[in-house]
PDB file of N, CA and C in Angstrom:
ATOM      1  N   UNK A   1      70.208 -83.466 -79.960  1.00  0.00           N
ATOM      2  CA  UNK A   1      71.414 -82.675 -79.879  1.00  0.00           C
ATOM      3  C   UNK A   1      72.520 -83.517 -79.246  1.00  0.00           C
ATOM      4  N   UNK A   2      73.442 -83.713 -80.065  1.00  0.00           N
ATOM      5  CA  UNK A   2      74.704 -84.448 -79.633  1.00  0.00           C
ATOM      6  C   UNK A   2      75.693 -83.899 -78.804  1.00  0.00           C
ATOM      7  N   UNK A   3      76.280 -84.084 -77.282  1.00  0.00           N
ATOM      8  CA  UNK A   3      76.775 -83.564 -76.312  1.00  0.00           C
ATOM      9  C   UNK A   3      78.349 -83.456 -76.703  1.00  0.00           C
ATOM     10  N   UNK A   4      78.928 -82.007 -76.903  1.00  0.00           N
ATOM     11  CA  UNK A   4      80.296 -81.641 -77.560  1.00  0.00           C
ATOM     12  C   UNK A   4      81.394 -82.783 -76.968  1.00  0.00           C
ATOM     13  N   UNK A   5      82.379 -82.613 -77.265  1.00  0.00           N
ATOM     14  CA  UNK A   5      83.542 -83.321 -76.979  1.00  0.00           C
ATOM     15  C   UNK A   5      84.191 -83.073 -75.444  1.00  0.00           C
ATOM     16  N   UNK A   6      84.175 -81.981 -75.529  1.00  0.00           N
ATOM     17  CA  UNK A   6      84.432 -81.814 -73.817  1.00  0.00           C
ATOM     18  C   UNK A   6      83.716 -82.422 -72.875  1.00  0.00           C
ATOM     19  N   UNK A   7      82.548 -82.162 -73.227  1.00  0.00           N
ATOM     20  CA  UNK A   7      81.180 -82.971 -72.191  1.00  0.00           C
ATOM     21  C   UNK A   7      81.468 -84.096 -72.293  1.00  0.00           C
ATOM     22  N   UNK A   8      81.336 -85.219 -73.564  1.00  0.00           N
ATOM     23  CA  UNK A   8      81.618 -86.815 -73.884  1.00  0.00           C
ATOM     24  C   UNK A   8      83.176 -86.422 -72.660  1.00  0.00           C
ATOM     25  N   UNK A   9      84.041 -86.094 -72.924  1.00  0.00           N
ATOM     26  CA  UNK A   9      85.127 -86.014 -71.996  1.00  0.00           C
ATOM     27  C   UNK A   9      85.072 -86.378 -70.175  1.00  0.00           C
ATOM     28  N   UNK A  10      84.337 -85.507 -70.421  1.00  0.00           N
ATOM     29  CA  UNK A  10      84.227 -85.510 -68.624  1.00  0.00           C
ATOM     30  C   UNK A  10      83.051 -86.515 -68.400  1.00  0.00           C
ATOM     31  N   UNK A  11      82.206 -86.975 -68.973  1.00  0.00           N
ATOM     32  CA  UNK A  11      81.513 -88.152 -68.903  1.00  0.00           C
ATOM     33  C   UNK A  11      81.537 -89.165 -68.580  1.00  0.00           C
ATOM     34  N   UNK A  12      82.869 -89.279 -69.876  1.00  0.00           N
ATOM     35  CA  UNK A  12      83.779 -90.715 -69.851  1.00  0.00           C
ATOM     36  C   UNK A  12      84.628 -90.726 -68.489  1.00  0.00           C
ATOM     37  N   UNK A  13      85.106 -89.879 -68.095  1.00  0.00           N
ATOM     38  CA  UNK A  13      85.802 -89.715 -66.945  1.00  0.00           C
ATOM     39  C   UNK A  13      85.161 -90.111 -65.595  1.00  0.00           C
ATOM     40  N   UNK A  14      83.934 -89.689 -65.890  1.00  0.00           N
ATOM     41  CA  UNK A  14      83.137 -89.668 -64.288  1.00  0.00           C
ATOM     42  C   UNK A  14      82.942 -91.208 -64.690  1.00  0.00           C
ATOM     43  N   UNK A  15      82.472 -91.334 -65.824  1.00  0.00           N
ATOM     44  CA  UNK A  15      82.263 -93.167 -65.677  1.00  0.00           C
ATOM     45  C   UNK A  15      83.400 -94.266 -65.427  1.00  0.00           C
ATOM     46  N   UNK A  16      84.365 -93.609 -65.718  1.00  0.00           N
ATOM     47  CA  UNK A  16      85.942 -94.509 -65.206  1.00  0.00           C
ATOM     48  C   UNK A  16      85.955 -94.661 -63.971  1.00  0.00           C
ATOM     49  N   UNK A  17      85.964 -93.360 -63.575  1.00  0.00           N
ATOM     50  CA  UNK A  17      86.248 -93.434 -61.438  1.00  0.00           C
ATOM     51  C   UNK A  17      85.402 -93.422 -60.960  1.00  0.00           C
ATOM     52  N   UNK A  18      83.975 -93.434 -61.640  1.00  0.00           N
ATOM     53  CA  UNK A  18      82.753 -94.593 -60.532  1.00  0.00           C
ATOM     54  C   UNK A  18      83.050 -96.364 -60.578  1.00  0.00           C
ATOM     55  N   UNK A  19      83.286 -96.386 -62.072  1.00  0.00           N
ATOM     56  CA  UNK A  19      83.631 -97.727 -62.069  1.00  0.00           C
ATOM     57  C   UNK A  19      85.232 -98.415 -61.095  1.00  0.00           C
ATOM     58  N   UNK A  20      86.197 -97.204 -61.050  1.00  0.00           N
ATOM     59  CA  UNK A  20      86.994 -97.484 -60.870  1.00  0.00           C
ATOM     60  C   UNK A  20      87.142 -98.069 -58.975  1.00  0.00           C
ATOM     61  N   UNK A  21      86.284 -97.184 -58.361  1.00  0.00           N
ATOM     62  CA  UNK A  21      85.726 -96.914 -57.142  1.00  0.00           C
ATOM     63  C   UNK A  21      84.654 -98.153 -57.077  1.00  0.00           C
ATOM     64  N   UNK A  22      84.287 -98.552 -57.708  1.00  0.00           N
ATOM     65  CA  UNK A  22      83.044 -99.691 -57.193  1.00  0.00           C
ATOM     66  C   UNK A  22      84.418-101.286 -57.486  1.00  0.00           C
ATOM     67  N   UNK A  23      85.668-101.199 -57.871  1.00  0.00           N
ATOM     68  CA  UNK A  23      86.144-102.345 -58.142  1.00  0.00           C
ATOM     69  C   UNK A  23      86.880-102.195 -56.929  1.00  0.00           C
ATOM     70  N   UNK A  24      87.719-100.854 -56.416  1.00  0.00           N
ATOM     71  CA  UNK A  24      88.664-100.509 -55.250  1.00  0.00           C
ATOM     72  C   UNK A  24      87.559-101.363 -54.635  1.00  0.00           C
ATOM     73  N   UNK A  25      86.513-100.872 -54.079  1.00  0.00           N
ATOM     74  CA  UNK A  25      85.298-101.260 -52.913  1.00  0.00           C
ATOM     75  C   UNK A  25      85.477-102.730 -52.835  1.00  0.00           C
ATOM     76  N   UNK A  26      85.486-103.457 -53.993  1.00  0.00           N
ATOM     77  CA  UNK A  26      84.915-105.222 -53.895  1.00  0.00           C
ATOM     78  C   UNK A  26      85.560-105.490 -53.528  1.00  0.00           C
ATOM     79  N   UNK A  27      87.290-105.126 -53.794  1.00  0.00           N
ATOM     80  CA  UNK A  27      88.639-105.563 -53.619  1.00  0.00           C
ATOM     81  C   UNK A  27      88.261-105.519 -51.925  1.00  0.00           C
ATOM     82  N   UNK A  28      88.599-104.574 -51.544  1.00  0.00           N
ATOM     83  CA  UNK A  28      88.325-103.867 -50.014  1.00  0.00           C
ATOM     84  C   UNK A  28      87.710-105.169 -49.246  1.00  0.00           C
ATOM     85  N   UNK A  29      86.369-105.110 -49.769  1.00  0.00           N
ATOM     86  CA  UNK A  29      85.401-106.062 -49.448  1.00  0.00           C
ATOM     87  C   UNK A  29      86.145-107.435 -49.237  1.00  0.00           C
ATOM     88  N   UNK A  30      86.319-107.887 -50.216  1.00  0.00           N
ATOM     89  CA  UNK A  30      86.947-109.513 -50.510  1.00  0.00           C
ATOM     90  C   UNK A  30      88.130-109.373 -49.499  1.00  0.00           C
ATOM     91  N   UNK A  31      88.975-108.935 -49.534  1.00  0.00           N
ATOM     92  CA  UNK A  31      90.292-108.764 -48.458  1.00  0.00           C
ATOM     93  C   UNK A  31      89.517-108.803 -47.118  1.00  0.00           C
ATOM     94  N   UNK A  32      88.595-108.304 -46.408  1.00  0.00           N
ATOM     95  CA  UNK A  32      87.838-107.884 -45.549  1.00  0.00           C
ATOM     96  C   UNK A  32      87.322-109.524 -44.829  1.00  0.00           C
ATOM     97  N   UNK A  33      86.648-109.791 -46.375  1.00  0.00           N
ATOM     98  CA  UNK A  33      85.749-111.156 -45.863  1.00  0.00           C
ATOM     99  C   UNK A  33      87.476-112.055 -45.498  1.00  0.00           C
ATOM    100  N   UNK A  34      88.462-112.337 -46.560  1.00  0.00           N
ATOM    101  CA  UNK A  34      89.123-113.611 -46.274  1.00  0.00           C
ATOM    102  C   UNK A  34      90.265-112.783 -44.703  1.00  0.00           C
ATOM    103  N   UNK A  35      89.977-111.604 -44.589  1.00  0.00           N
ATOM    104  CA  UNK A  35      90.572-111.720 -43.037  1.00  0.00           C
ATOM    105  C   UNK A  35      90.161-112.272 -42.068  1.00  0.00           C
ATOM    106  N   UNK A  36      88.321-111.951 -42.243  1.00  0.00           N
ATOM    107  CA  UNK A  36      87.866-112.700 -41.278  1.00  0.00           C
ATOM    108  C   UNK A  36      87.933-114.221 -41.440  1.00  0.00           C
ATOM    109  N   UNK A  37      87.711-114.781 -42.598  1.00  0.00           N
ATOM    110  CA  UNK A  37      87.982-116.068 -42.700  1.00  0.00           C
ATOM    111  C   UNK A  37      89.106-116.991 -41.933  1.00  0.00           C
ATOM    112  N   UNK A  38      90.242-115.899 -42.037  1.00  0.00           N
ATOM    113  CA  UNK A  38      91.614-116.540 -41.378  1.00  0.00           C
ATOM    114  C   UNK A  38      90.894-116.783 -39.805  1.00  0.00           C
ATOM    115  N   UNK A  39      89.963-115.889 -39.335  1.00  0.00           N
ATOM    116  CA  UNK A  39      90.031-115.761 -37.793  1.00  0.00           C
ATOM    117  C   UNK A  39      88.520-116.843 -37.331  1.00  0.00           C
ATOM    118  N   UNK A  40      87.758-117.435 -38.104  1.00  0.00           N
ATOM    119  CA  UNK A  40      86.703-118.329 -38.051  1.00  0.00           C
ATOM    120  C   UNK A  40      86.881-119.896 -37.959  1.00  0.00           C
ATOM    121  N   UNK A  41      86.509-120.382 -36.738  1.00  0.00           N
ATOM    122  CA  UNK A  41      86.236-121.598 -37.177  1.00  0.00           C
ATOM    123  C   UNK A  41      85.065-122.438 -37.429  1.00  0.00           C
ATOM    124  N   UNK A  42      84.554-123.147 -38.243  1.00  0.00           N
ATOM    125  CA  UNK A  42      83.354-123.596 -38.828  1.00  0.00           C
ATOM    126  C   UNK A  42      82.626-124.734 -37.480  1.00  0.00           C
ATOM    127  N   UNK A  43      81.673-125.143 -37.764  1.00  0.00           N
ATOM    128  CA  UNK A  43      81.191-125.636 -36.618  1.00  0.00           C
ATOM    129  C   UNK A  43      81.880-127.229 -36.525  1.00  0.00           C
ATOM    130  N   UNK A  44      82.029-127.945 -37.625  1.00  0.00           N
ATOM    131  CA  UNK A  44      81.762-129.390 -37.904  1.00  0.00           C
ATOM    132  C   UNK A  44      83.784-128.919 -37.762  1.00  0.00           C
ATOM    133  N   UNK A  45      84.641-128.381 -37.413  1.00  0.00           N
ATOM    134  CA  UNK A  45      86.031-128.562 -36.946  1.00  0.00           C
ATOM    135  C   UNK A  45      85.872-128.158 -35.359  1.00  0.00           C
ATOM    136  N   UNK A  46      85.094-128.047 -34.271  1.00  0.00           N
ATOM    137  CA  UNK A  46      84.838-127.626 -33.396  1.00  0.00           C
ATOM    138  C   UNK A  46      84.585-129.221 -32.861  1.00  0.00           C
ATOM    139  N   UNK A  47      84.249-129.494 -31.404  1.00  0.00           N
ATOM    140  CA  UNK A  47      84.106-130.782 -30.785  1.00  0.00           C
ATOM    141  C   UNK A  47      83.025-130.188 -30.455  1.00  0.00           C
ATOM    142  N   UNK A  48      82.292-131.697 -30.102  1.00  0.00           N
ATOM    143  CA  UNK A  48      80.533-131.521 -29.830  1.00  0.00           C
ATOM    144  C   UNK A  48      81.031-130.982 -28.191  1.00  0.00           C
ATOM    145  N   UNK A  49      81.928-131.122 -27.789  1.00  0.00           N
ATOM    146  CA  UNK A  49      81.535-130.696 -26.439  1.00  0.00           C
ATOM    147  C   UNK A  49      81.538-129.195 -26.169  1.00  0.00           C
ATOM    148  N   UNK A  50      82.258-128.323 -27.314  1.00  0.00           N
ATOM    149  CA  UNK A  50      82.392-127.005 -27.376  1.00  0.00           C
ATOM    150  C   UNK A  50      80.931-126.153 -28.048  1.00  0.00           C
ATOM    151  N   UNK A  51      80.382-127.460 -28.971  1.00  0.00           N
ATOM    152  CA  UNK A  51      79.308-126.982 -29.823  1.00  0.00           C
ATOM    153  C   UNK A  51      77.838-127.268 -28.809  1.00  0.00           C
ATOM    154  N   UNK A  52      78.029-127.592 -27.549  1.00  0.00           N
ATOM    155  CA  UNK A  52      77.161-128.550 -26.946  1.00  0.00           C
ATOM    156  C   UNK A  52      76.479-126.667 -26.305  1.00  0.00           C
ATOM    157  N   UNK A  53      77.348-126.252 -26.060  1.00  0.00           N
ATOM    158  CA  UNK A  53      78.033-125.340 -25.151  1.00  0.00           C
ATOM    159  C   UNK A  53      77.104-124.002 -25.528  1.00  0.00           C
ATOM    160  N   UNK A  54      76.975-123.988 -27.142  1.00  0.00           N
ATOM    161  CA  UNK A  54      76.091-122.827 -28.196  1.00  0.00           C
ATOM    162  C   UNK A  54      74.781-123.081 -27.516  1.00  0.00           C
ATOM    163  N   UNK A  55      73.917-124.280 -27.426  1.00  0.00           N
ATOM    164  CA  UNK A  55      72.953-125.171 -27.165  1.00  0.00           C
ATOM    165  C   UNK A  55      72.095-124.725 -26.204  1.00  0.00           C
ATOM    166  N   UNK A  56      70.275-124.228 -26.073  1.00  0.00           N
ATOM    167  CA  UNK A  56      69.916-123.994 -24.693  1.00  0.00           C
ATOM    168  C   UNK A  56      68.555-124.649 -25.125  1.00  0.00           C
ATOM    169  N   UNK A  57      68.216-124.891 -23.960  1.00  0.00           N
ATOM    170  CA  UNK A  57      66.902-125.793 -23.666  1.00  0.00           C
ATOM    171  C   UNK A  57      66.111-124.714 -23.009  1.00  0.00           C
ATOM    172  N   UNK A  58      64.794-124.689 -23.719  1.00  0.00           N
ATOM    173  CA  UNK A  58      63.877-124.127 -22.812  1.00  0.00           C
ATOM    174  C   UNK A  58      63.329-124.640 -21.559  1.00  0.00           C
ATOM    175  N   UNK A  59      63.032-124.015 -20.831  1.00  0.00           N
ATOM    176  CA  UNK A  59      61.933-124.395 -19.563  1.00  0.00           C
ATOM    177  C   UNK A  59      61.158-123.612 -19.518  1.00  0.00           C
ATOM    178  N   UNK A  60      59.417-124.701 -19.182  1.00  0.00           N
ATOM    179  CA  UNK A  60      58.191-124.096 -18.997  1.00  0.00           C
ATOM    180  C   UNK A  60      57.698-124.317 -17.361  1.00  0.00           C
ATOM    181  N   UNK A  61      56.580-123.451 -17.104  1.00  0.00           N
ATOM    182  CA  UNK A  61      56.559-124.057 -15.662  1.00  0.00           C
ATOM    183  C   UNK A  61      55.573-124.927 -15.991  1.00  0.00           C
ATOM    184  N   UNK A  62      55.218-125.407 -16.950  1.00  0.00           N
ATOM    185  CA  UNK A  62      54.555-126.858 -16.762  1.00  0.00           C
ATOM    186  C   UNK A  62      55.393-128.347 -16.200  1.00  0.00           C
ATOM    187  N   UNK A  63      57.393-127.781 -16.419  1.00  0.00           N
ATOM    188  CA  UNK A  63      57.630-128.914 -16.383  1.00  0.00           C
ATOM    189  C   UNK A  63      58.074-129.476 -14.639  1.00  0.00           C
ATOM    190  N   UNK A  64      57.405-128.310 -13.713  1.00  0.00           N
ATOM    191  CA  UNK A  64      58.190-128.121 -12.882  1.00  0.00           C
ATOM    192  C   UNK A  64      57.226-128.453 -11.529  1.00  0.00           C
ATOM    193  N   UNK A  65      56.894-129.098 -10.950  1.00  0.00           N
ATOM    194  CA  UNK A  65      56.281-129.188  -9.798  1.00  0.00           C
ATOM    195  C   UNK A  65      56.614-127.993  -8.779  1.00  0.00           C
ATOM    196  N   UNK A  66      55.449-127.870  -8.089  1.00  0.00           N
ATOM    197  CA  UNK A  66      55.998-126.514  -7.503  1.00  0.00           C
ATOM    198  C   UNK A  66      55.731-126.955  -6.154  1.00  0.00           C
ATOM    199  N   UNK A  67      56.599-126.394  -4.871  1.00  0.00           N
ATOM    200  CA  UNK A  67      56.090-126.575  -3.307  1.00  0.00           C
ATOM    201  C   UNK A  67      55.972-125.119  -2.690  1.00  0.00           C
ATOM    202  N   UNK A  68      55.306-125.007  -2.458  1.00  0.00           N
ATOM    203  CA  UNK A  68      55.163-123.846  -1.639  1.00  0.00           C
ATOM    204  C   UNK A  68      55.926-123.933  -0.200  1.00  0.00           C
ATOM    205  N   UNK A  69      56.819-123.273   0.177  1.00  0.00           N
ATOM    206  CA  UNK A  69      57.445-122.940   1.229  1.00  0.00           C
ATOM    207  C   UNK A  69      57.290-121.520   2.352  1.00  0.00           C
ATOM    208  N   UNK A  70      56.863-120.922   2.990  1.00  0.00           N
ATOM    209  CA  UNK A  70      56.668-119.661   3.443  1.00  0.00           C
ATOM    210  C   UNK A  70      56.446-119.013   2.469  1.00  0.00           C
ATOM    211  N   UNK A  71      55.075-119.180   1.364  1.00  0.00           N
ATOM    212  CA  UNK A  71      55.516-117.762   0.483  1.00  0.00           C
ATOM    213  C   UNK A  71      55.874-117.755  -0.701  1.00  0.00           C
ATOM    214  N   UNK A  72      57.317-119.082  -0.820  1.00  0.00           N
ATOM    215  CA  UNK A  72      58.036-118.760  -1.834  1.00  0.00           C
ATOM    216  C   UNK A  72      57.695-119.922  -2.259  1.00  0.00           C
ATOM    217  N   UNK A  73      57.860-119.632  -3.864  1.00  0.00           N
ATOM    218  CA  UNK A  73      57.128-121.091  -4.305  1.00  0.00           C
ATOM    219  C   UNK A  73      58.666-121.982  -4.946  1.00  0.00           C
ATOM    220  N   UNK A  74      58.872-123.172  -4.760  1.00  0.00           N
ATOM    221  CA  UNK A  74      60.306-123.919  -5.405  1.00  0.00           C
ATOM    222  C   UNK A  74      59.674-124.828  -6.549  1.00  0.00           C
ATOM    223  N   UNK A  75      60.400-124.548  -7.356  1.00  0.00           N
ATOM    224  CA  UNK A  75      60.216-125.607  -8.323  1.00  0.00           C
ATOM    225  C   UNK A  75      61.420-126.762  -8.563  1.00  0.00           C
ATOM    226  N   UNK A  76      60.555-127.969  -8.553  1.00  0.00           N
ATOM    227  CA  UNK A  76      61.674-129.087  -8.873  1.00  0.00           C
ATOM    228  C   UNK A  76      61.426-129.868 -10.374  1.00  0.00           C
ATOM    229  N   UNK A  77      61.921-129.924 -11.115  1.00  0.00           N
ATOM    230  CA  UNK A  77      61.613-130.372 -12.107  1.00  0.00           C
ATOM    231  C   UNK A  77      62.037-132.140 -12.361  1.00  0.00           C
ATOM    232  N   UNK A  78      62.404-132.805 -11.427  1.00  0.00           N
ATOM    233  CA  UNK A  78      62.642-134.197 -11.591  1.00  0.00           C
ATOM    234  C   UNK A  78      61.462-134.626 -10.769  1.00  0.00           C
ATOM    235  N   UNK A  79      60.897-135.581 -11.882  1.00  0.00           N
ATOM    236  CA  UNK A  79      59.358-136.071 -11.227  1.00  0.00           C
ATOM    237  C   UNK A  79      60.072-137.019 -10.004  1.00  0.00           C
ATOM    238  N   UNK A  80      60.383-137.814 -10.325  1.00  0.00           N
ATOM    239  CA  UNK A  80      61.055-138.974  -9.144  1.00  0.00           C
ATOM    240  C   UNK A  80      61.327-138.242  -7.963  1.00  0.00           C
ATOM    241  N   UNK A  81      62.191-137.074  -7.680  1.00  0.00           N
ATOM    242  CA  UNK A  81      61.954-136.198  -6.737  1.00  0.00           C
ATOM    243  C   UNK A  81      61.286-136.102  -6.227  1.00  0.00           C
ATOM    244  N   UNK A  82      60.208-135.119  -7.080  1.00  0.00           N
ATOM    245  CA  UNK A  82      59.086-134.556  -6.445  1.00  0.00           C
ATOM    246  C   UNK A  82      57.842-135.431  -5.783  1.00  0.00           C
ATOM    247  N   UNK A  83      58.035-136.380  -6.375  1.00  0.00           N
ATOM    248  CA  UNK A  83      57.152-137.725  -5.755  1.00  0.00           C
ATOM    249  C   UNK A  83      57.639-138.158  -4.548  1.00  0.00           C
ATOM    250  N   UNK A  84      59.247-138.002  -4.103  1.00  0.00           N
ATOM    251  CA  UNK A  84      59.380-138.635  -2.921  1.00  0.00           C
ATOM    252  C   UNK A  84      59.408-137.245  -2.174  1.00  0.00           C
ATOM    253  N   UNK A  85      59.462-136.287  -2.736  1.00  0.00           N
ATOM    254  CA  UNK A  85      59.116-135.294  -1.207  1.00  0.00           C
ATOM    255  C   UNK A  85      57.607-135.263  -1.294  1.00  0.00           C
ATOM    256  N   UNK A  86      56.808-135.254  -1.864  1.00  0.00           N
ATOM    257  CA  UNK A  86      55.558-135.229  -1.913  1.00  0.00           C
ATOM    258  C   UNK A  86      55.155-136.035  -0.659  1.00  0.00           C
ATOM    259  N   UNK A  87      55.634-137.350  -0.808  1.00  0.00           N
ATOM    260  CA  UNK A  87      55.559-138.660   0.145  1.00  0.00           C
ATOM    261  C   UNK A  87      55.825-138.110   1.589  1.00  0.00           C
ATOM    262  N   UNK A  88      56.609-136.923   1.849  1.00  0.00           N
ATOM    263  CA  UNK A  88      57.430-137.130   2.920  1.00  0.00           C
ATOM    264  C   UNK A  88      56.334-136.316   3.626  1.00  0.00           C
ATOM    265  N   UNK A  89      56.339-136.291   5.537  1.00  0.00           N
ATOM    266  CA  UNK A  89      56.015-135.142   5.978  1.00  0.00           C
ATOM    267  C   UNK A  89      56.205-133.976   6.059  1.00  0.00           C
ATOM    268  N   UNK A  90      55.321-133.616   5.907  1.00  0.00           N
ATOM    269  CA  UNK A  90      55.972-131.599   5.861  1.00  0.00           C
ATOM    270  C   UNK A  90      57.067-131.371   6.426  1.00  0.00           C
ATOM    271  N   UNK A  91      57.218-131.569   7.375  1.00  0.00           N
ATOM    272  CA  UNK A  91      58.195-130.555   8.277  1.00  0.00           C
ATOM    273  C   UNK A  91      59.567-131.210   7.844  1.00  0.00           C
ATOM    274  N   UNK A  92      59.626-132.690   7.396  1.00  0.00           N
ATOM    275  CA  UNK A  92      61.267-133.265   6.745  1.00  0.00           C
ATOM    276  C   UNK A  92      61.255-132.420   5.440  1.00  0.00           C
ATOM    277  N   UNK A  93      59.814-132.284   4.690  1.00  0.00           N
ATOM    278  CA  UNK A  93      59.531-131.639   3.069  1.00  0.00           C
ATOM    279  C   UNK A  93      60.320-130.376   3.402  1.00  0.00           C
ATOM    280  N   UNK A  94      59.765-129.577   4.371  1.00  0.00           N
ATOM    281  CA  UNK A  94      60.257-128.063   4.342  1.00  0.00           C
ATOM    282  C   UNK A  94      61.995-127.699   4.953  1.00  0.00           C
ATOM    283  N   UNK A  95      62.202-128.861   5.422  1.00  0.00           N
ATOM    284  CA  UNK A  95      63.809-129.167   5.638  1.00  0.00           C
ATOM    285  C   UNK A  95      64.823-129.305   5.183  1.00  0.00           C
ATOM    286  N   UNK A  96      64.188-130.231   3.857  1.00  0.00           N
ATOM    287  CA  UNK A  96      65.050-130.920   2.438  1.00  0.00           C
ATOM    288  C   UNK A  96      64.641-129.154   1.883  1.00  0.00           C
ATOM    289  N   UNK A  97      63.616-128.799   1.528  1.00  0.00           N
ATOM    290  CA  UNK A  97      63.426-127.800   0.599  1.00  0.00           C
ATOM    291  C   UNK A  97      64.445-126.570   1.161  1.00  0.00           C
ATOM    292  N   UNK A  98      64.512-126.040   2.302  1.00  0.00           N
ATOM    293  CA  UNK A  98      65.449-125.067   2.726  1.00  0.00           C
ATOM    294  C   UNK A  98      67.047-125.208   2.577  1.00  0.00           C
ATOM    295  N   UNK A  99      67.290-126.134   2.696  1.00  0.00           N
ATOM    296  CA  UNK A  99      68.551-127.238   3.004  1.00  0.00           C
ATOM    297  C   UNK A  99      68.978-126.932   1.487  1.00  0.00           C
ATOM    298  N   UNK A 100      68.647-127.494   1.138  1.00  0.00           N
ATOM    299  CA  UNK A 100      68.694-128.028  -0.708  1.00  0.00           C
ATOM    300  C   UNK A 100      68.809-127.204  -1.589  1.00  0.00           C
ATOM    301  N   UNK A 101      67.349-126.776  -1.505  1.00  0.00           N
ATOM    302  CA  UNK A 101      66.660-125.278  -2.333  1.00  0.00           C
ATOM    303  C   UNK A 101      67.073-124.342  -2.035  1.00  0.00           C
ATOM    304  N   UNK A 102      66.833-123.579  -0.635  1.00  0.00           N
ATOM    305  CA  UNK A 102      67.007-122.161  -0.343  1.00  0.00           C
ATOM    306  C   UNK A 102      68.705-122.259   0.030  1.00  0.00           C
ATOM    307  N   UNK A 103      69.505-123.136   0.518  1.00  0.00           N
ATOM    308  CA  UNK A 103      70.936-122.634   0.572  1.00  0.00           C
ATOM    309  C   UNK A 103      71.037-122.085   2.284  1.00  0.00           C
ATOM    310  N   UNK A 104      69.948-122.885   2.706  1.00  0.00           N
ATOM    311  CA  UNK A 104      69.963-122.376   4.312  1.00  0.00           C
ATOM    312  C   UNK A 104      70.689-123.221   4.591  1.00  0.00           C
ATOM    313  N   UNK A 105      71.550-122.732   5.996  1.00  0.00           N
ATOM    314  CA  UNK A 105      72.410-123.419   6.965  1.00  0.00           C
ATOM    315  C   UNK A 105      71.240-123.979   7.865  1.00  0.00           C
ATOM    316  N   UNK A 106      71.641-125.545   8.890  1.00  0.00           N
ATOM    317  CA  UNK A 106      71.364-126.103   9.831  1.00  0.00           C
ATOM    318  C   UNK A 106      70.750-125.305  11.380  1.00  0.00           C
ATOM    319  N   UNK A 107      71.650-123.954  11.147  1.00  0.00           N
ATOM    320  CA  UNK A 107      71.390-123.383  12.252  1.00  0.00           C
ATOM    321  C   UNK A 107      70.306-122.499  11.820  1.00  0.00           C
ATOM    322  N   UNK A 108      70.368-121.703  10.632  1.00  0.00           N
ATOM    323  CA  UNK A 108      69.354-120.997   9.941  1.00  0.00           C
ATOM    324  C   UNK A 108      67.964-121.677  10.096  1.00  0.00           C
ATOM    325  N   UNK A 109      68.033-123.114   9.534  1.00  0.00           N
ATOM    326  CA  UNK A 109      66.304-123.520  10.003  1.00  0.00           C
ATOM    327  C   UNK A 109      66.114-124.337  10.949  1.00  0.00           C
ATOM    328  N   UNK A 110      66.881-124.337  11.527  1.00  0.00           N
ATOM    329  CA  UNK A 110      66.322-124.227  13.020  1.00  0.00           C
ATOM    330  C   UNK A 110      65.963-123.313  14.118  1.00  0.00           C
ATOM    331  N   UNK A 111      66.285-122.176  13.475  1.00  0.00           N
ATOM    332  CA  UNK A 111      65.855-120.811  13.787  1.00  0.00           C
ATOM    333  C   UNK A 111      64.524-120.350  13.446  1.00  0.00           C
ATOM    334  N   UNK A 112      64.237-120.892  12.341  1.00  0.00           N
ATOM    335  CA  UNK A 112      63.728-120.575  10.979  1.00  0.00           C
ATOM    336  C   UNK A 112      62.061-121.378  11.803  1.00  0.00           C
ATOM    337  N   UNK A 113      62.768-122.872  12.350  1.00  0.00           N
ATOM    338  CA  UNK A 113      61.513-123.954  12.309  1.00  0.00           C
ATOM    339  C   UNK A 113      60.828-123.120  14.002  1.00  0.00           C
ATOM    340  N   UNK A 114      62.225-122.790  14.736  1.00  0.00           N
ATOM    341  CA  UNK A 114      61.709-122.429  16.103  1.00  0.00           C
ATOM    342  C   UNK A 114      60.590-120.927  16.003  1.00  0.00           C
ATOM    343  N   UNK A 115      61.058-119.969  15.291  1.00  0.00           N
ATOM    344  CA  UNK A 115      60.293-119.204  15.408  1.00  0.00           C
ATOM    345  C   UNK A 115      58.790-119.540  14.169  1.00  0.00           C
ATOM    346  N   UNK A 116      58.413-120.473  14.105  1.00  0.00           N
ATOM    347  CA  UNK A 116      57.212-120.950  13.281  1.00  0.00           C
ATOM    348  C   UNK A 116      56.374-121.580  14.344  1.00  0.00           C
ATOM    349  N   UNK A 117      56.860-122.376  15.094  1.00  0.00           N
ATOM    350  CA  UNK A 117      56.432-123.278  16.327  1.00  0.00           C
ATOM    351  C   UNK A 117      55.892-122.122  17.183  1.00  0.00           C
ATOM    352  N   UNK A 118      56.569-121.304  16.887  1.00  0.00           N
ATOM    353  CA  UNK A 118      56.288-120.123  18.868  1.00  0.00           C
ATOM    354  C   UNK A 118      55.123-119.451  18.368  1.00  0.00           C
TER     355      UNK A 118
END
């Protein structure tokens, strides 16, 4: 059964302004993408020192020597370091490590060393 003329009518119609509506859309689209385009810059027009910047390095605690301090454990990750505090006696080790590491003041561990001694 062949669909009357009115029907073919409104058919043709609905198929115009779907089609017509999926070309508005791309347009939309495409205008959309080259706005953002205006506002992008690509990596290789950027300087390595800005691109350096994107860039992160993991850390494991394998890479990190650890000292135990009261408790808290510090990690240093430069072997050469850690070899010369290793070397050192404790009590200069736990001096450099507070000093250095923890962000203690002079007067702080010596507070710090006196009430350990008592």
């Amino acid at each position: 059964m062949k669909p009357s003329s009115f029907q073919e009518t409104i058919e043709n119609q609905f198929d115009y302004i779907c089609k017509q509506a999926m070309e508005d859309e791309r347009k939309d689209y495409f205008k959309q993408l080259s706005r953002l385009a205006k506002h992008e810059v690509s990596f290789s027009e950027i300087g390595d020192y800005l691109v350096s910047q994107f860039a992160t390095t993991d850390s494991y605690s394998t890479d990190f020597q650890i000292f135990m301090l009261n408790g808290i454990s510090i990690g240093i990750e430069n072997d050469l370091l850690s070899e010369a505090l290793r070397n050192l006696p404790s009590n200069k080790r736990e001096i450099l490590l507070l000093f250095y590491f923890m962000d203690m003041s002079d007067s702080e561990i010596a507070d710090m060393l006196k009430s350990q001694t008592c």
